[in-house]
N, C-alpha and C. Protein backbone atom coordinates (compact mmCIF):
# COMPACT_ATOMS: atom_id res chain seq x y z
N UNK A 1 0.84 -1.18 0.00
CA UNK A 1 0.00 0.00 0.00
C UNK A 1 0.89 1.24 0.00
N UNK A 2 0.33 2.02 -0.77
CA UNK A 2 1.25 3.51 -0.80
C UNK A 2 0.19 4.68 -0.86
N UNK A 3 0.77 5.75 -0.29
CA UNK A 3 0.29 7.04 -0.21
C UNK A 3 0.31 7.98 -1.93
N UNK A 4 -0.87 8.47 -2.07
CA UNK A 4 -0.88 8.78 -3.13
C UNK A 4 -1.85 10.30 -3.07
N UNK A 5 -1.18 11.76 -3.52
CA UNK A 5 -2.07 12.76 -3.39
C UNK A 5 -2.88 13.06 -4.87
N UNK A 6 -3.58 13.92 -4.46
CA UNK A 6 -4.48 13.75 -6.19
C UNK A 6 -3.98 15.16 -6.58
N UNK A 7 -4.30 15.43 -7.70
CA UNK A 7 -3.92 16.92 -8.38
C UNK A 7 -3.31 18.26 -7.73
N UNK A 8 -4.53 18.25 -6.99
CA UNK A 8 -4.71 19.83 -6.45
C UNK A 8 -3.85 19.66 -5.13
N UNK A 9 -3.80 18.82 -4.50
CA UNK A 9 -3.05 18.43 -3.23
C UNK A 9 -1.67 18.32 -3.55
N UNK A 10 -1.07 17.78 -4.99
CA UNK A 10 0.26 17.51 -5.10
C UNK A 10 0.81 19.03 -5.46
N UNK A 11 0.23 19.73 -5.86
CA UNK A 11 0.43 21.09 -6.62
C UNK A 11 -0.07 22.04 -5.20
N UNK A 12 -0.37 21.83 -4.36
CA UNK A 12 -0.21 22.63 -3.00
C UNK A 12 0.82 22.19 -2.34
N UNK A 13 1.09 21.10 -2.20
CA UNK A 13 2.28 20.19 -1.19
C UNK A 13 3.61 21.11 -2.34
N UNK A 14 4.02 21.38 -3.81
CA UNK A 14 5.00 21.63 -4.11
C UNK A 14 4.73 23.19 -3.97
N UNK A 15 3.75 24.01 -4.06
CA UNK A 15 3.86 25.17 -3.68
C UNK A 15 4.57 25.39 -2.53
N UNK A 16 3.57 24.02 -1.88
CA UNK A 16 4.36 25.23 0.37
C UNK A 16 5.90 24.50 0.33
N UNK A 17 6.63 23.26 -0.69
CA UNK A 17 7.37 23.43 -0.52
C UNK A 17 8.71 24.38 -1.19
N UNK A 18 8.19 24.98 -1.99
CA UNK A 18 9.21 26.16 -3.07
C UNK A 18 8.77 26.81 -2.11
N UNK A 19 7.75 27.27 -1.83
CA UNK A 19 7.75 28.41 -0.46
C UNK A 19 8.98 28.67 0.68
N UNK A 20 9.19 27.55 1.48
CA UNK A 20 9.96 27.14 2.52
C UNK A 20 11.00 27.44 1.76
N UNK A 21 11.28 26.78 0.66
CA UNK A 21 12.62 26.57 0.15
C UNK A 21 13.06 28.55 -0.18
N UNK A 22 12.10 29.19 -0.51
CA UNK A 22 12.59 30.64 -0.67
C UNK A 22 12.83 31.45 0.66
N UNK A 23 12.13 30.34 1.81
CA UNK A 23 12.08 31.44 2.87
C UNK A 23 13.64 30.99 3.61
N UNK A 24 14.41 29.90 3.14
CA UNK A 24 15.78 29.20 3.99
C UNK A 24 15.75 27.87 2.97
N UNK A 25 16.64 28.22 2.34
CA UNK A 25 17.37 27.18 1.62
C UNK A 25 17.42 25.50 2.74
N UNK A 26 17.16 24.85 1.83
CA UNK A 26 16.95 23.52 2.47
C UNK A 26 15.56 23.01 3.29
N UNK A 27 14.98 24.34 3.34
CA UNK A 27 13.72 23.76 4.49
C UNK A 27 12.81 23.08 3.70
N UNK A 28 12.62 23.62 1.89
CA UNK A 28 11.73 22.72 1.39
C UNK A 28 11.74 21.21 1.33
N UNK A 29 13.10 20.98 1.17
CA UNK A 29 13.57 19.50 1.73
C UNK A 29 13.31 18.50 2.73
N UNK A 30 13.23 19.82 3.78
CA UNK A 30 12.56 19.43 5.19
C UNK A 30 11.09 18.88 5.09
N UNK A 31 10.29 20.14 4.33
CA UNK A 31 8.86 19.97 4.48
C UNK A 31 8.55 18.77 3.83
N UNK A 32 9.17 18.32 2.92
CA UNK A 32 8.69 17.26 2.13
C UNK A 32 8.97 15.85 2.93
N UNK A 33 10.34 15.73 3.34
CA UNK A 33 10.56 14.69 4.50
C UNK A 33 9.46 14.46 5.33
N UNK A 34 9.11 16.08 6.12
CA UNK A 34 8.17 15.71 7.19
C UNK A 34 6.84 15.10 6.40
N UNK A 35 6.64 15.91 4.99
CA UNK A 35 5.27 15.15 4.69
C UNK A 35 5.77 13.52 4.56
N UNK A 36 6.76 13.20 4.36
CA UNK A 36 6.57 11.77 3.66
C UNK A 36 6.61 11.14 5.25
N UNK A 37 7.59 11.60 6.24
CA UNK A 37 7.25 11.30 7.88
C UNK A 37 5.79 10.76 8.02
N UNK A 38 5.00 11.43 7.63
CA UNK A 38 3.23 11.78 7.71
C UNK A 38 2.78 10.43 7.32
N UNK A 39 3.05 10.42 5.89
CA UNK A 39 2.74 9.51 5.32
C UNK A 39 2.81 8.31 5.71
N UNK A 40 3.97 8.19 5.91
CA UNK A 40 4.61 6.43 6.60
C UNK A 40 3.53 6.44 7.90
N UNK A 41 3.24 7.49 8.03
CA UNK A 41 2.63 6.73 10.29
C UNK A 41 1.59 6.68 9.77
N UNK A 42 0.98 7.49 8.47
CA UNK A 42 -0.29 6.69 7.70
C UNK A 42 -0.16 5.31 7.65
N UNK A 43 0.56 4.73 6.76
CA UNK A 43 0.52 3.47 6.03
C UNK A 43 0.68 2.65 8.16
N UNK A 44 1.26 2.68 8.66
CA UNK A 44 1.72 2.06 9.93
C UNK A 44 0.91 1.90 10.18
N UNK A 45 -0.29 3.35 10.95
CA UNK A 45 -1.26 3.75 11.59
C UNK A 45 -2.50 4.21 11.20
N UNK A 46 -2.83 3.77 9.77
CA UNK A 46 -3.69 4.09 9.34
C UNK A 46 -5.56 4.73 10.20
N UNK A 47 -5.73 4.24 11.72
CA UNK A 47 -6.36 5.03 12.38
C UNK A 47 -6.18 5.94 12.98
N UNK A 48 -4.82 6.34 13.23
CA UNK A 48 -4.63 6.70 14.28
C UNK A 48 -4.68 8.26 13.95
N UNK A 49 -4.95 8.89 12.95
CA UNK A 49 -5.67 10.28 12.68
C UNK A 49 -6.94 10.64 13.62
N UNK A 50 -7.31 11.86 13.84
CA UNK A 50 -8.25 12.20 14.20
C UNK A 50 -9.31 12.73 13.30
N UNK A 51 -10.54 12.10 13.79
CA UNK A 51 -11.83 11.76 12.83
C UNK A 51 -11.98 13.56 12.32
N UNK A 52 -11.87 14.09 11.05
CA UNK A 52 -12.76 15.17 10.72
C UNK A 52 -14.59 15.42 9.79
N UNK A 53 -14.86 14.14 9.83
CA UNK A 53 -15.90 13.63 8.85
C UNK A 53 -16.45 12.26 8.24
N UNK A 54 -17.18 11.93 9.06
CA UNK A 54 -17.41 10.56 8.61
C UNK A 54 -16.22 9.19 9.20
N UNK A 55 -15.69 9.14 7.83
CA UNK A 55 -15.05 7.98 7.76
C UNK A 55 -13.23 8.77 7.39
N UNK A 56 -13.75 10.40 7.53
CA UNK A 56 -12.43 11.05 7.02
C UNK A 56 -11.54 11.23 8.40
N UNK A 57 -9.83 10.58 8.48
CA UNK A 57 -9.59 11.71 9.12
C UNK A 57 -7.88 12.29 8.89
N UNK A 58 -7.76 13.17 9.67
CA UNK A 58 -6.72 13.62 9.38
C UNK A 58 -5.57 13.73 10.35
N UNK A 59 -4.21 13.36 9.97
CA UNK A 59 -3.20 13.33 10.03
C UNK A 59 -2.24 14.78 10.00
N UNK A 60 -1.48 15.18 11.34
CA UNK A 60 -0.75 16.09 11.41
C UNK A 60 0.39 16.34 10.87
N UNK A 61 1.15 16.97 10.58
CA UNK A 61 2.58 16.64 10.60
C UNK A 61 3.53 17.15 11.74
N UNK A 62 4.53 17.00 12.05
CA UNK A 62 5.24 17.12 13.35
C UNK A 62 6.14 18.49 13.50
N UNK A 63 6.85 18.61 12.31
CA UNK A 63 7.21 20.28 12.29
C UNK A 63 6.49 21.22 11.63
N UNK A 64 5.95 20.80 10.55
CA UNK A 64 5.32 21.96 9.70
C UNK A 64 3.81 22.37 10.01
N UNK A 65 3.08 22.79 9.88
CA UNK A 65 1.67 23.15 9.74
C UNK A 65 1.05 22.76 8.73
N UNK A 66 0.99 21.60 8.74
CA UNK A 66 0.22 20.44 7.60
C UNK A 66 -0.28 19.82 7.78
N UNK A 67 -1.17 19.00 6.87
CA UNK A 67 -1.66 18.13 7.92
C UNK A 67 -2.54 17.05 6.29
N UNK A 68 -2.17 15.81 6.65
CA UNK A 68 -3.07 15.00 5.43
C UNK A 68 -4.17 14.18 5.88
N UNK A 69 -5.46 14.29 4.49
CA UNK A 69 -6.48 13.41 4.85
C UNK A 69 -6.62 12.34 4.65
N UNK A 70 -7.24 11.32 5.34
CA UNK A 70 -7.40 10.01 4.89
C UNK A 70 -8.34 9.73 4.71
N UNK A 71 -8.92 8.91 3.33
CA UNK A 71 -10.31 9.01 3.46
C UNK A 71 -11.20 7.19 4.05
């Protein structure tokens, strides 16, 4: 099983990370680590998000202000 974002989500995830990356060289690097961090405690922990809807929930990330859904 693998983590997979759809359009509009992959093209926000590379915005905030060229963002970072203009605000300190290397941090976009960071942000993307931490998202893929995210990801993996998905695939691990696949409940362990907190419910935002239904059957949706969502997943934090640990340094950045992010956060992914699961549906």
């Amino acid at each position: 099983m693998r983590v997979t974002f759809n359009e509009l989500a992959e093209r926000e995830l590379n915005d905030a990370a060229q963002y970072y990356e203009l605000e300190q060289p290397g941090l976009g690097g960071a942000f993307i680590t931490d998202v893929q961090k995210c990801a993996d405690a998905i695939l691990a922990y696949p409940l362990a998000g907190s419910i935002v809807r239904g059957s949706i929930r969502r997943r934090l990330c640990q340094r950045f202000p992010y956060g992914l859904l699961i549906p």
